[in-house]
C-alpha atoms as a PDB file:
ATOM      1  CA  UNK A   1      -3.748   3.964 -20.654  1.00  0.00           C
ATOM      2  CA  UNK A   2      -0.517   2.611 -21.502  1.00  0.00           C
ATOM      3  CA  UNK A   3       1.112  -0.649 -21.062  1.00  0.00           C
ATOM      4  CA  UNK A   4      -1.558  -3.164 -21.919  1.00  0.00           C
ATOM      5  CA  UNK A   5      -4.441  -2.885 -20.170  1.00  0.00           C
ATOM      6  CA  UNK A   6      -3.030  -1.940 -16.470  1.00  0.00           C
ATOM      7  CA  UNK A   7      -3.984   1.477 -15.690  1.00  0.00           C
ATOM      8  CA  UNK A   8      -0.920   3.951 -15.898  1.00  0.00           C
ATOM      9  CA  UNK A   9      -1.503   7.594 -15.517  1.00  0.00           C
ATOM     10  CA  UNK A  10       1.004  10.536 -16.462  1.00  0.00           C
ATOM     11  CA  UNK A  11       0.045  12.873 -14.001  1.00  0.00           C
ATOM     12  CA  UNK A  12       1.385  16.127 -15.895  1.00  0.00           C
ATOM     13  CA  UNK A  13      -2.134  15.586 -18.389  1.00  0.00           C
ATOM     14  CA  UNK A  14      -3.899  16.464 -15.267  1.00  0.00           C
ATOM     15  CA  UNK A  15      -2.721  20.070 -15.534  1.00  0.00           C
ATOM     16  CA  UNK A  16      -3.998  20.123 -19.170  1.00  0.00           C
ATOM     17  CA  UNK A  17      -6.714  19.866 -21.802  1.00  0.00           C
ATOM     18  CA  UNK A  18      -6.527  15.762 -21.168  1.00  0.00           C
ATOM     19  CA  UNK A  19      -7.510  16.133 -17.926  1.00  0.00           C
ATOM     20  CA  UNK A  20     -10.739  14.914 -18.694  1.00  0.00           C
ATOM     21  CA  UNK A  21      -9.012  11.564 -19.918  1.00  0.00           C
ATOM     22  CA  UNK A  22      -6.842  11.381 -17.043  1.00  0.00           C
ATOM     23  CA  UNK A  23      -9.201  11.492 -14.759  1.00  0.00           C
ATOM     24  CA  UNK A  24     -11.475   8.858 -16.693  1.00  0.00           C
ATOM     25  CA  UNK A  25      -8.776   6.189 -16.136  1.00  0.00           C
ATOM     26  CA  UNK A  26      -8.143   7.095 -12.757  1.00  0.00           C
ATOM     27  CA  UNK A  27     -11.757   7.155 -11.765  1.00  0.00           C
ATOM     28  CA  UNK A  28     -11.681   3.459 -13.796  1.00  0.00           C
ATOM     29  CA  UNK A  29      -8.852   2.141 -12.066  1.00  0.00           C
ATOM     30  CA  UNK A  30     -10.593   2.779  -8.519  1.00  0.00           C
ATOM     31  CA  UNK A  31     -13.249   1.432  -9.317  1.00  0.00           C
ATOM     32  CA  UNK A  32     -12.169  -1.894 -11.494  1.00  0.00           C
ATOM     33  CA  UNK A  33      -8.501  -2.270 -10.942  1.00  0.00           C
ATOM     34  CA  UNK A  34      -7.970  -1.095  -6.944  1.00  0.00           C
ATOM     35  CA  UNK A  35      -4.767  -0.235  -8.794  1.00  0.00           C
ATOM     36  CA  UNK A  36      -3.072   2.455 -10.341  1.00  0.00           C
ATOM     37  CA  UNK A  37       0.613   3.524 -12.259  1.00  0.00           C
ATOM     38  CA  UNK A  38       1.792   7.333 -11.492  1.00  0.00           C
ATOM     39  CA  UNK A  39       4.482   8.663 -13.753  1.00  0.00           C
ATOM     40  CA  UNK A  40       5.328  11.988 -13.678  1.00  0.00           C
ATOM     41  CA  UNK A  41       4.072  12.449 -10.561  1.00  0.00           C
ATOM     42  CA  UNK A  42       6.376  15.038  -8.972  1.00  0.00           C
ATOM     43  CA  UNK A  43       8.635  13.446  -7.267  1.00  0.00           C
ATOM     44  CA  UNK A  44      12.540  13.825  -8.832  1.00  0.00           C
ATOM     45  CA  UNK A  45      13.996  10.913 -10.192  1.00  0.00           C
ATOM     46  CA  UNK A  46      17.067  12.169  -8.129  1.00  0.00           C
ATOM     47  CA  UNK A  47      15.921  11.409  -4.945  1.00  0.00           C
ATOM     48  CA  UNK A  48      14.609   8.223  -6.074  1.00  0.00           C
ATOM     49  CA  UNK A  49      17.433   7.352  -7.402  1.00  0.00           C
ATOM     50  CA  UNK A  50      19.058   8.068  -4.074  1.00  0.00           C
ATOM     51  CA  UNK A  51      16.434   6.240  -1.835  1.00  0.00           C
ATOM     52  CA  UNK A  52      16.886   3.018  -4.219  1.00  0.00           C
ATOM     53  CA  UNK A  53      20.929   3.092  -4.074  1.00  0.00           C
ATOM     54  CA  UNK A  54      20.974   3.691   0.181  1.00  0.00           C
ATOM     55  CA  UNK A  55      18.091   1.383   0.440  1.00  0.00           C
ATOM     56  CA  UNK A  56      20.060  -1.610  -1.640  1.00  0.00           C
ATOM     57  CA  UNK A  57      23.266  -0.675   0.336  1.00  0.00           C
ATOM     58  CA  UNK A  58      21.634  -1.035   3.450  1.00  0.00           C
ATOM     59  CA  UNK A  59      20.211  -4.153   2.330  1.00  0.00           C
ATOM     60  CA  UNK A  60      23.832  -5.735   1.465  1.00  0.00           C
ATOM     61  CA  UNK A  61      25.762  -4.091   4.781  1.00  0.00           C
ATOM     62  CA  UNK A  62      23.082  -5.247   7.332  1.00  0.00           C
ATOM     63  CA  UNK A  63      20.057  -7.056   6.195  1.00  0.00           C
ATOM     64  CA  UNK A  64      21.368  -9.777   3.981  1.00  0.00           C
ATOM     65  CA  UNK A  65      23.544 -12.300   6.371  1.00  0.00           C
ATOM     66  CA  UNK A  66      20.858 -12.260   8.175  1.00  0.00           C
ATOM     67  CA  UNK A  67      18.431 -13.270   5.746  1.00  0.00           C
ATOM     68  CA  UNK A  68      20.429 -16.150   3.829  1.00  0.00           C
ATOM     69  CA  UNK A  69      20.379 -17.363   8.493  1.00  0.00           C
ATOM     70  CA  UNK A  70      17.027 -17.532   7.503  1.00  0.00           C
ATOM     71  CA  UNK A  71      16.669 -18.926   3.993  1.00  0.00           C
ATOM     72  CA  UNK A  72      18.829 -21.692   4.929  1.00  0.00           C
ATOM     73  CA  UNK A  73      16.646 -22.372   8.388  1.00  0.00           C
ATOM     74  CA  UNK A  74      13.629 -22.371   6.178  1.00  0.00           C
ATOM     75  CA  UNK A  75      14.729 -24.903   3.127  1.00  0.00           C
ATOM     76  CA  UNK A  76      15.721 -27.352   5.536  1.00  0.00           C
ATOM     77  CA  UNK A  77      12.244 -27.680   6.263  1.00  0.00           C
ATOM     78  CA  UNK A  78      10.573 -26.408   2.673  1.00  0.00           C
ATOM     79  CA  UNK A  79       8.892 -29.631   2.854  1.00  0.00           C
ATOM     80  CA  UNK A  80       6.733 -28.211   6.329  1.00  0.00           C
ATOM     81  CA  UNK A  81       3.730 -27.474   4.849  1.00  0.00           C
ATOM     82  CA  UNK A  82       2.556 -25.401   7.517  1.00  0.00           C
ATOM     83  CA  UNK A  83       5.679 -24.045   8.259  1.00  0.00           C
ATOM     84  CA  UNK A  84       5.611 -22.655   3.996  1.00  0.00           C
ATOM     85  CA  UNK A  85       2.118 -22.173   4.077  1.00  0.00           C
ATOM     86  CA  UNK A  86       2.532 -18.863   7.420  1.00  0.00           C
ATOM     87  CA  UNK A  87       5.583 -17.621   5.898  1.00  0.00           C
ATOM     88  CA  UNK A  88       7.237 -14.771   3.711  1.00  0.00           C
ATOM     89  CA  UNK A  89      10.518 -14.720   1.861  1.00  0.00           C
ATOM     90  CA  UNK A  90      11.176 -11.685   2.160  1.00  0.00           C
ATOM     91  CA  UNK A  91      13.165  -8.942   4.439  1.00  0.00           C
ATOM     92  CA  UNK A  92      11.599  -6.336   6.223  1.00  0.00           C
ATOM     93  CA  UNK A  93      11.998  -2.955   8.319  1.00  0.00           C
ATOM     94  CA  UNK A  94       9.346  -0.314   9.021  1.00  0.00           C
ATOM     95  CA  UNK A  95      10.036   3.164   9.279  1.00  0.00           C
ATOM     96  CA  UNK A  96       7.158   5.210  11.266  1.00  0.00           C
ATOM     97  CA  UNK A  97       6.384   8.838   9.839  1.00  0.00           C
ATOM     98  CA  UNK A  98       3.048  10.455  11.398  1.00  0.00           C
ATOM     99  CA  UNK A  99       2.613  11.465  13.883  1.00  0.00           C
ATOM    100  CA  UNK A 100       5.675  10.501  15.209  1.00  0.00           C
ATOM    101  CA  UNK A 101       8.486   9.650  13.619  1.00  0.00           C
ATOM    102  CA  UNK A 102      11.075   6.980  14.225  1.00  0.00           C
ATOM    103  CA  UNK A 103      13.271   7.738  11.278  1.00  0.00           C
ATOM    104  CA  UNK A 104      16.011   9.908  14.007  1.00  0.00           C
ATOM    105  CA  UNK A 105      15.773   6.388  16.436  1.00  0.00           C
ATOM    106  CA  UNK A 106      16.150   3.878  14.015  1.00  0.00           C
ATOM    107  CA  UNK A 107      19.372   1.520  13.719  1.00  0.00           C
ATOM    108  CA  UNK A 108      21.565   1.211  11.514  1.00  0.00           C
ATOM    109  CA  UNK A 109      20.813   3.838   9.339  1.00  0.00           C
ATOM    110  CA  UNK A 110      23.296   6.454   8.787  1.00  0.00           C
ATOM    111  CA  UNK A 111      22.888   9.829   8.634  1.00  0.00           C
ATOM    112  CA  UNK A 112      22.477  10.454   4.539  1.00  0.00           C
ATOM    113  CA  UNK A 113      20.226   7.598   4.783  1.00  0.00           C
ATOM    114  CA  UNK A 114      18.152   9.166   7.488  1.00  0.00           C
ATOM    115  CA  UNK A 115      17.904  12.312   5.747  1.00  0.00           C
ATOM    116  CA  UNK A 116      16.806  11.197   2.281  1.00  0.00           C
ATOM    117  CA  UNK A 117      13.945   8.515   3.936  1.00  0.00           C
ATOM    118  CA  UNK A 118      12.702  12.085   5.582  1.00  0.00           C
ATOM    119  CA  UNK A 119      12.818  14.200   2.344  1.00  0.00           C
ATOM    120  CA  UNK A 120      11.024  10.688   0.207  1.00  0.00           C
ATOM    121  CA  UNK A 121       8.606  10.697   3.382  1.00  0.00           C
ATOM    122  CA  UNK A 122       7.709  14.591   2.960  1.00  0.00           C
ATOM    123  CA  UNK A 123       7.098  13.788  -0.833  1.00  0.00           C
ATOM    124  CA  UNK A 124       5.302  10.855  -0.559  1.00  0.00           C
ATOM    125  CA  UNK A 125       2.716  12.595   2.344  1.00  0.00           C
ATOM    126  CA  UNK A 126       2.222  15.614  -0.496  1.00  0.00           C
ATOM    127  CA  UNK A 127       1.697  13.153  -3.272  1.00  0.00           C
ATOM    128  CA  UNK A 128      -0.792  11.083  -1.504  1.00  0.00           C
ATOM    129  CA  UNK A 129      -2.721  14.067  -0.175  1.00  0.00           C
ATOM    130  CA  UNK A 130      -3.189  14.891  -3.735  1.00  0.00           C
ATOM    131  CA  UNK A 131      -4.593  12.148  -4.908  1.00  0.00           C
ATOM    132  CA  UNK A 132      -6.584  11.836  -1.854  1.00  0.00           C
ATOM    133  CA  UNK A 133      -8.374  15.132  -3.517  1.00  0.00           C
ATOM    134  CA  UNK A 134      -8.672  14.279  -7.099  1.00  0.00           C
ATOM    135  CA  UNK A 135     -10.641  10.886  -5.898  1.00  0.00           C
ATOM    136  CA  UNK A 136     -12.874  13.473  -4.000  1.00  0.00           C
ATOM    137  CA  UNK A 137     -13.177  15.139  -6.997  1.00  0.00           C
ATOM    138  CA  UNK A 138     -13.910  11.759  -8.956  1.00  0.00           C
ATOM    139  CA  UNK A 139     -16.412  10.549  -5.917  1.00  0.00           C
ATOM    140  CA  UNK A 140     -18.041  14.106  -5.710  1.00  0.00           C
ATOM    141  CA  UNK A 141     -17.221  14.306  -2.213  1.00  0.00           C
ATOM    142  CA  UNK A 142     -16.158  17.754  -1.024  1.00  0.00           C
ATOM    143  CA  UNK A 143     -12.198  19.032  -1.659  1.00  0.00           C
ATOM    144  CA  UNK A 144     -10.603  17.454   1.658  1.00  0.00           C
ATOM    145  CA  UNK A 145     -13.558  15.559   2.623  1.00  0.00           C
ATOM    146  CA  UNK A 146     -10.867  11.759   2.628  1.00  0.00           C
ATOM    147  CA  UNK A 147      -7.729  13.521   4.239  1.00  0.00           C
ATOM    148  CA  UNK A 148     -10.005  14.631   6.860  1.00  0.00           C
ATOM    149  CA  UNK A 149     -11.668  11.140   7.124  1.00  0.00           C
ATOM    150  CA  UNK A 150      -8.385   9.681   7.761  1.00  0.00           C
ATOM    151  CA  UNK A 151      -7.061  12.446  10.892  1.00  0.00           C
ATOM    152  CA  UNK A 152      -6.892  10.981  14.436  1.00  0.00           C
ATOM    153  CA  UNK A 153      -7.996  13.230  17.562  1.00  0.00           C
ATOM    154  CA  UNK A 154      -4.035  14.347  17.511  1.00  0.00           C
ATOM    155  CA  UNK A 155      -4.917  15.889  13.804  1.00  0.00           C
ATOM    156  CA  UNK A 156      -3.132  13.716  12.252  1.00  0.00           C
ATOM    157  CA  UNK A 157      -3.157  10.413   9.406  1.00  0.00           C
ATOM    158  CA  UNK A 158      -0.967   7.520  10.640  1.00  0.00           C
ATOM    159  CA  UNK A 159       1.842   7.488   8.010  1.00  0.00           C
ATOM    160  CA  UNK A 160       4.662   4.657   7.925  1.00  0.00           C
ATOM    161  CA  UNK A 161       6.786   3.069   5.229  1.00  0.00           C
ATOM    162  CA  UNK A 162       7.476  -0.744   4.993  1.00  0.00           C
ATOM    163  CA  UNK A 163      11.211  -1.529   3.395  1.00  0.00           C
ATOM    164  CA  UNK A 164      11.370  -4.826   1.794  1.00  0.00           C
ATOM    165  CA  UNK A 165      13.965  -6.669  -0.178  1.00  0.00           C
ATOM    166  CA  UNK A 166      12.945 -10.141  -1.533  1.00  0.00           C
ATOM    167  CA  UNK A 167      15.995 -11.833  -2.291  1.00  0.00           C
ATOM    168  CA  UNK A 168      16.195 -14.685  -5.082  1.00  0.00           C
ATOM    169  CA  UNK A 169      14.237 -17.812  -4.507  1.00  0.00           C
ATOM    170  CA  UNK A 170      15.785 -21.660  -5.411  1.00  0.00           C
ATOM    171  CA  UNK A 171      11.928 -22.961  -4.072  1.00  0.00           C
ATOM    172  CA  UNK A 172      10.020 -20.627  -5.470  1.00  0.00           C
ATOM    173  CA  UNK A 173       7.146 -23.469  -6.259  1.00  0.00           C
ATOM    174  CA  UNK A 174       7.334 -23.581  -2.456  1.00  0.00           C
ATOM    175  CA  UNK A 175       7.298 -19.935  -1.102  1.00  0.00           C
ATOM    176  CA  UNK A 176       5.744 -17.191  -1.705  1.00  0.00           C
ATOM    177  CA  UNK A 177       7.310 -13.544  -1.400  1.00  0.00           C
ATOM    178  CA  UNK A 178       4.521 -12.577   0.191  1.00  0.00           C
ATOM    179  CA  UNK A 179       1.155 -13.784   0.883  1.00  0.00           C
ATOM    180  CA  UNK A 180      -1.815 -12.452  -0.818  1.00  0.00           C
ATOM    181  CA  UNK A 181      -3.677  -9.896   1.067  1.00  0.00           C
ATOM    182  CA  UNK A 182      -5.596  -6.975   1.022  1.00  0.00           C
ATOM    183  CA  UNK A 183      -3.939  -3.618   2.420  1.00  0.00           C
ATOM    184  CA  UNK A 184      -5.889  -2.387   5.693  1.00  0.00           C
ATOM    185  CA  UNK A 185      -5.733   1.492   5.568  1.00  0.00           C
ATOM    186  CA  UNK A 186      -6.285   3.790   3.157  1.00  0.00           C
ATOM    187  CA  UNK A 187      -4.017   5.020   0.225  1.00  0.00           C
ATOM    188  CA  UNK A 188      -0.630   2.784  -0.783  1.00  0.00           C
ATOM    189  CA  UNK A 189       2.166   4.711  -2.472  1.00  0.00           C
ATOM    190  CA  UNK A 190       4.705   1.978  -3.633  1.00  0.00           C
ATOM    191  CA  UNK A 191       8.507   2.563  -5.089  1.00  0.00           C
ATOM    192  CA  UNK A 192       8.956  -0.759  -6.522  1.00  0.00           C
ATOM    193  CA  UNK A 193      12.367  -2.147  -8.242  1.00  0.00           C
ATOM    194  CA  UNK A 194      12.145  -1.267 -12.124  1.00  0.00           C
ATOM    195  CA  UNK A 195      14.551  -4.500 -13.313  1.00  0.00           C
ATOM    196  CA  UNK A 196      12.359  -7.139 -11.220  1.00  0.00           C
ATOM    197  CA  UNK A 197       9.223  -8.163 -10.973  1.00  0.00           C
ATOM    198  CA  UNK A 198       7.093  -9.927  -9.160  1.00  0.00           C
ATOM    199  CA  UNK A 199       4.252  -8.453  -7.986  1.00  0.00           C
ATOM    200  CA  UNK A 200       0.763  -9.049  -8.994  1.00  0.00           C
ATOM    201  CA  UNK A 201      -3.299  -8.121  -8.288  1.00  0.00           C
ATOM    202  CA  UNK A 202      -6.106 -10.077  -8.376  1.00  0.00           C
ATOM    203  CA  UNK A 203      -8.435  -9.192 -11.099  1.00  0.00           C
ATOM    204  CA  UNK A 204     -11.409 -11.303 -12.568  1.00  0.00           C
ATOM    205  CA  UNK A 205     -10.030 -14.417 -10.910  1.00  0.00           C
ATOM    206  CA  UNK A 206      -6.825 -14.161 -12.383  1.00  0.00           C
ATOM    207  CA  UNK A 207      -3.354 -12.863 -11.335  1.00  0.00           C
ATOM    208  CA  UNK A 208      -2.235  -9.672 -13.436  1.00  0.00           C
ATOM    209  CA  UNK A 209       1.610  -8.509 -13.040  1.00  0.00           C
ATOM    210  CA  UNK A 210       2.311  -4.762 -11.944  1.00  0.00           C
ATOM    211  CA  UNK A 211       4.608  -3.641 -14.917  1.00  0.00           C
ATOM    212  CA  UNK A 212       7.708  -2.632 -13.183  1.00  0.00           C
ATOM    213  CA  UNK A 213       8.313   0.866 -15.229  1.00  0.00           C
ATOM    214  CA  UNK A 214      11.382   3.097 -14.318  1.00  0.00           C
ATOM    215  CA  UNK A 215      10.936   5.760 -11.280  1.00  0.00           C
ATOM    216  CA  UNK A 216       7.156   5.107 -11.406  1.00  0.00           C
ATOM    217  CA  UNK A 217       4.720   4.925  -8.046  1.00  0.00           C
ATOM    218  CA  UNK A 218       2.210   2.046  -7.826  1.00  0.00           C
ATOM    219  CA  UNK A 219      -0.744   3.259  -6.008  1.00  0.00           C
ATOM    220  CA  UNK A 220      -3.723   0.528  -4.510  1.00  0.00           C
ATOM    221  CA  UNK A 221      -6.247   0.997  -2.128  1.00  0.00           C
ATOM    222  CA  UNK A 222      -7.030   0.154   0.766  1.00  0.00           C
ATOM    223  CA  UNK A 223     -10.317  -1.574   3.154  1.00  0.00           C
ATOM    224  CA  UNK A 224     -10.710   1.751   4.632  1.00  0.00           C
ATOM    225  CA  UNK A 225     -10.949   3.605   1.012  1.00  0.00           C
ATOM    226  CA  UNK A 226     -13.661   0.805   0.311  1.00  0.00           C
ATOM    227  CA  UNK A 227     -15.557   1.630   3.765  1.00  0.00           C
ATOM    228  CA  UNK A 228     -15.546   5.313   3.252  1.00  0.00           C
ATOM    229  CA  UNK A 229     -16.972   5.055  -0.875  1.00  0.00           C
ATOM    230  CA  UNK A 230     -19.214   2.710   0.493  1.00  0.00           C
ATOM    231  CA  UNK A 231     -17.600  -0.286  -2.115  1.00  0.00           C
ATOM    232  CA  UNK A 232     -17.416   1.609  -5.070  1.00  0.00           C
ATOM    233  CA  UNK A 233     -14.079   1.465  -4.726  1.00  0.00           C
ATOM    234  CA  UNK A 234     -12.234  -1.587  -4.023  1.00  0.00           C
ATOM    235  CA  UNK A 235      -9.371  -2.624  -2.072  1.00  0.00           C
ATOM    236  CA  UNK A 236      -8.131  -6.189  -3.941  1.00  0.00           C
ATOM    237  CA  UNK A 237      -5.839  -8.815  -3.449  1.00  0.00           C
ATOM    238  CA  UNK A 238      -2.521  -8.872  -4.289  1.00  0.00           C
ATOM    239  CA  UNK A 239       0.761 -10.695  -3.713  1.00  0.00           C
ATOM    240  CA  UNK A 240       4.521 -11.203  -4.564  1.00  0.00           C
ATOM    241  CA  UNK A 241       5.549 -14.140  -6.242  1.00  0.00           C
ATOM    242  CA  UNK A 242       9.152 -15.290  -5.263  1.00  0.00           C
ATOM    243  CA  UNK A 243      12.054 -15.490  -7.989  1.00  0.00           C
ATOM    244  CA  UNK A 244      14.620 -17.355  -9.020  1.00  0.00           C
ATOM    245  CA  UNK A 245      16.427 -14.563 -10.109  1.00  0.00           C
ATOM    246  CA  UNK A 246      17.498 -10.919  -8.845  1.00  0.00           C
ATOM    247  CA  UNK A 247      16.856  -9.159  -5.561  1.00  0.00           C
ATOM    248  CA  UNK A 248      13.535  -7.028  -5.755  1.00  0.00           C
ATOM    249  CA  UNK A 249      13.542  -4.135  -3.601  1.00  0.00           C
ATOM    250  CA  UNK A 250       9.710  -2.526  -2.749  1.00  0.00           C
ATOM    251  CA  UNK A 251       9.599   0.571  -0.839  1.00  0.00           C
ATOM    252  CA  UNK A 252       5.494   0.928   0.518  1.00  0.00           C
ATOM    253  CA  UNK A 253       4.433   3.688   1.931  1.00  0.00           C
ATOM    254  CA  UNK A 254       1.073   3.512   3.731  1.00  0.00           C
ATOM    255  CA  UNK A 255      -1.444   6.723   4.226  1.00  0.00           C
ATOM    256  CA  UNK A 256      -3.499   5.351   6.465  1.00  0.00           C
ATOM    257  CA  UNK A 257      -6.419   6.531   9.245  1.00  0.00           C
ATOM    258  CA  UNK A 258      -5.015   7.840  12.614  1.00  0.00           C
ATOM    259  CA  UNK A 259      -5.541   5.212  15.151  1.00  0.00           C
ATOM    260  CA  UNK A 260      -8.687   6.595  17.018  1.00  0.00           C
ATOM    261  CA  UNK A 261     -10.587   7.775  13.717  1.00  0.00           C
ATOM    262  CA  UNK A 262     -13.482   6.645  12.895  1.00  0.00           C
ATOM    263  CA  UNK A 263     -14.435   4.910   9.926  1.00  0.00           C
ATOM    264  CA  UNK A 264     -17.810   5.202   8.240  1.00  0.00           C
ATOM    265  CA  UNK A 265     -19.249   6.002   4.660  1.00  0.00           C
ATOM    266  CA  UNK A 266     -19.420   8.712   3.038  1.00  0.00           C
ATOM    267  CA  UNK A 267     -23.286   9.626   3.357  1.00  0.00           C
ATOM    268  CA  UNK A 268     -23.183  10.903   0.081  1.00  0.00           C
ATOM    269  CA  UNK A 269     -22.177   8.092  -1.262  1.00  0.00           C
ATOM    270  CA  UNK A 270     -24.253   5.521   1.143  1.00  0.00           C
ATOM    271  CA  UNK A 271     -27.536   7.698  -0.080  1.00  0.00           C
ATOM    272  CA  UNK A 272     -26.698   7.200  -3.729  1.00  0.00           C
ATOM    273  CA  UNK A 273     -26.828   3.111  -3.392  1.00  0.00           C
ATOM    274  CA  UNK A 274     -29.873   1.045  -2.022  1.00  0.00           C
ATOM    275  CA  UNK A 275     -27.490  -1.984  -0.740  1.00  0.00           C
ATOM    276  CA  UNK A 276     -26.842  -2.056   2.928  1.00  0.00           C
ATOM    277  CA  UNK A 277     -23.851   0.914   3.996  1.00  0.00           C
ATOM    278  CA  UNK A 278     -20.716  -0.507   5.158  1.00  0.00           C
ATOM    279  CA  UNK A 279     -20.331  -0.615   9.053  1.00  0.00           C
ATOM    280  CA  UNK A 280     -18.940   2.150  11.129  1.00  0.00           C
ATOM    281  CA  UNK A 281     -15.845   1.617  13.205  1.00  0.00           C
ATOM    282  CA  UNK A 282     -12.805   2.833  15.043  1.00  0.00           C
ATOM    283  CA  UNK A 283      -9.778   2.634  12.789  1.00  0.00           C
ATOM    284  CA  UNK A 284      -7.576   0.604  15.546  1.00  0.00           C
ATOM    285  CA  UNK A 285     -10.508  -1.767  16.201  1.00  0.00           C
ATOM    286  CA  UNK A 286     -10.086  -2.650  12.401  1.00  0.00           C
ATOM    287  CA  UNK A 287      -6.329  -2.854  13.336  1.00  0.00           C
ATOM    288  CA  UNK A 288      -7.194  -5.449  15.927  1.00  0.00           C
ATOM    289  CA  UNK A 289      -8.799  -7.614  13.694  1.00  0.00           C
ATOM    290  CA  UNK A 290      -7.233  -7.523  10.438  1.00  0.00           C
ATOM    291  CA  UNK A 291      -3.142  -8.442  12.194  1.00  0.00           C
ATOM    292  CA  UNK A 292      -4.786 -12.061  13.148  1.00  0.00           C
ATOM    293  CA  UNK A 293      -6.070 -12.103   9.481  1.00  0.00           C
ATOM    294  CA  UNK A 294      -4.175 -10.350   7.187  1.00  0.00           C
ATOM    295  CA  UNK A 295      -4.164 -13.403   4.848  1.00  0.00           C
ATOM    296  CA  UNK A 296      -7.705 -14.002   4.500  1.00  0.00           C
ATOM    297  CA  UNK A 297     -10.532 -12.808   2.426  1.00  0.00           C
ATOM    298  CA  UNK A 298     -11.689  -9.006   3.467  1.00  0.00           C
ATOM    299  CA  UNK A 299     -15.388  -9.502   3.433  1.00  0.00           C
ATOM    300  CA  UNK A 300     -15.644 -11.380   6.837  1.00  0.00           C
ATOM    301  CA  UNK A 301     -14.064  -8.487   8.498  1.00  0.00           C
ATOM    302  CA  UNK A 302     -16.013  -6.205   7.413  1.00  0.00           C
ATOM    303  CA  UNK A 303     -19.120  -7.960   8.287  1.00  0.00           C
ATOM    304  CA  UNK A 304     -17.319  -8.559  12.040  1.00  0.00           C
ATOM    305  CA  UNK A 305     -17.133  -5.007  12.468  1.00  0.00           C
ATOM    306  CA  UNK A 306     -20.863  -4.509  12.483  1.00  0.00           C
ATOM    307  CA  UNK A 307     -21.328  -6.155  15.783  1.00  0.00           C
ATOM    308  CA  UNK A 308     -17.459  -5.396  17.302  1.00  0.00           C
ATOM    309  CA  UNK A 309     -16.862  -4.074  20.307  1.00  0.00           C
ATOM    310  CA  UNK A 310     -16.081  -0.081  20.140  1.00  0.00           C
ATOM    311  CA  UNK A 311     -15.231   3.081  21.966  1.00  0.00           C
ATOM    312  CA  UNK A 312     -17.332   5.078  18.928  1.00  0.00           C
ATOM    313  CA  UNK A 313     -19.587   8.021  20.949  1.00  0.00           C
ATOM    314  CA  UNK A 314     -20.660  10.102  18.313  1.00  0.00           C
ATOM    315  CA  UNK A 315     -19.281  10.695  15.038  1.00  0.00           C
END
């Protein structure tokens, strides 16, 4: 490890004699962190450097009038505590990947734009499929056992990429960048802003900063990775603190389930542990449920699921 204590693993040991090593933090971080660092993971610093400059210059040409519309709305009535409490400062756009894509549709992106999201999308879906395998390998599930967990009847993951920009805060006592939550699906590849911070997990009842660190992916976990390892690994909460300072930009990609999978543990894994298995459930039934609480605690949801209604045959 590097940096302190938060996990961060150089990728290129894994084609080495420190695999071993490698492996032991990554196998750690799933299972105590629910977070990760990947340098040297593959993906050129060129074309990051190239999403991060058309990302930021899409942010300044259409995203950012519109914003300070809002941030002005919303400190004229900072002292709403329910209005605070239900909202975000932040700026937003989703891009949708598999199995569809939306990229071609989606306004106000020009063409170069377009075509790099595409090429970062491509990289991101190779990347993620990888590690998918190496925590099979870590789990001792079969090579391929989680990307096939997570295809839909169409054969495919659901893959989509959430653009935010969270633009300096004056009330930052008041608002929070974004919420604490758990992520819903199943493996989180994040391009965050290298110059600032503000993101941060939940660990041992305390808040612990993701070190920004230059052309790096953040990696977390999601409920579903939890479900399928039967809780030995964790999806945990995490948040964005708002600053005064600085406009961070966070790029998350999400590998998730495909709508209609459905979502069970491993039996390996269920067999090896005498607690009571996580339920079983249809992906988009999850889906249902976790978009009217995003912003609570995890464990209630799961326990809903056991008795929720479901298309599940036989699986």
């Amino acid at each position: 490890m590097e940096n302190g204590s938060f996990p961060v693993i150089n990728m290129e040991l894994l084609d080495g004699a420190r695999r071993p090593d490698a492996m032991t933090v990554l196998r750690d971080a799933c299972e105590n962190w629910g977070f990760f660092e990947l340098l040297n993971h593959g993906i050129s610093h060129e074309l990051m450097d190239k999403v991060e400059r058309l990302t930021k210059e899409h942010y300044r040409r259409f995203q950012e009038q519109r914003f300070r519309e809002f941030a002005s709305k919303t400190l004229e009535a900072g002292e709403d505590k329910k209005l605070v409490d239900n909202l975000d400062w932040e700026s937003t756009f989703f891009l949708r990947h598999l199995p569809v894509s939306n990229v071609a549709d989606f306004p106000d992106l020009d063409d170069d734009h377009r075509t790099t999201m595409k090429e970062f999308a491509v990289e991101l879906e190779k990347l993620a499929e990888r590690l998918l395998d190496l925590l099979c390998e870590n789990l001792g599930l079969e090579k391929g056992y989680l990307k096939r967990a997570f295809l839909g009847s169409d054969g495919f993951p659901t893959f989509g990429t959430k653009v935010s920009n969270y633009p300096p805060c004056p009330r930052p006592e008041l608002f929070k960048g974004l919420r604490a939550h758990t992520d819903a699906g199943g493996i989180i590849l994040l391009f965050q802003d290298d110059k600032v911070s503000g993101l941060q997990l939940l660990k041992d009842g305390s808040w612990v900063d993701v070190p920004p660190l230059r052309h790096s992916i953040v990696v977390n976990l999601g409920d579903q990775l939890e479900v399928i390892t039967n809780g030995r690994y964790k999806s945990v909460m995490h948040r964005v603190v708002a600053q005064t300072d600085g406009n961070r930009m966070s790029i998350a990609s999400f590998y998730n389930p495909g709508s209609d999978a459905v979502i069970f543990p491993a039996p390996v894994l269920a067999d090896q542990q005498e607690k009571e298995p996580y339920p079983k459930f249809v992906f988009e039934d999850y889906m249902s449920l976790y978009v009217r609480q995003k912003f609570q605690a995890k464990e209630p949801r799961f326990e809903a699921m056991k008795t929720f209604p479901t298309s599940i045959t036989a699986a």
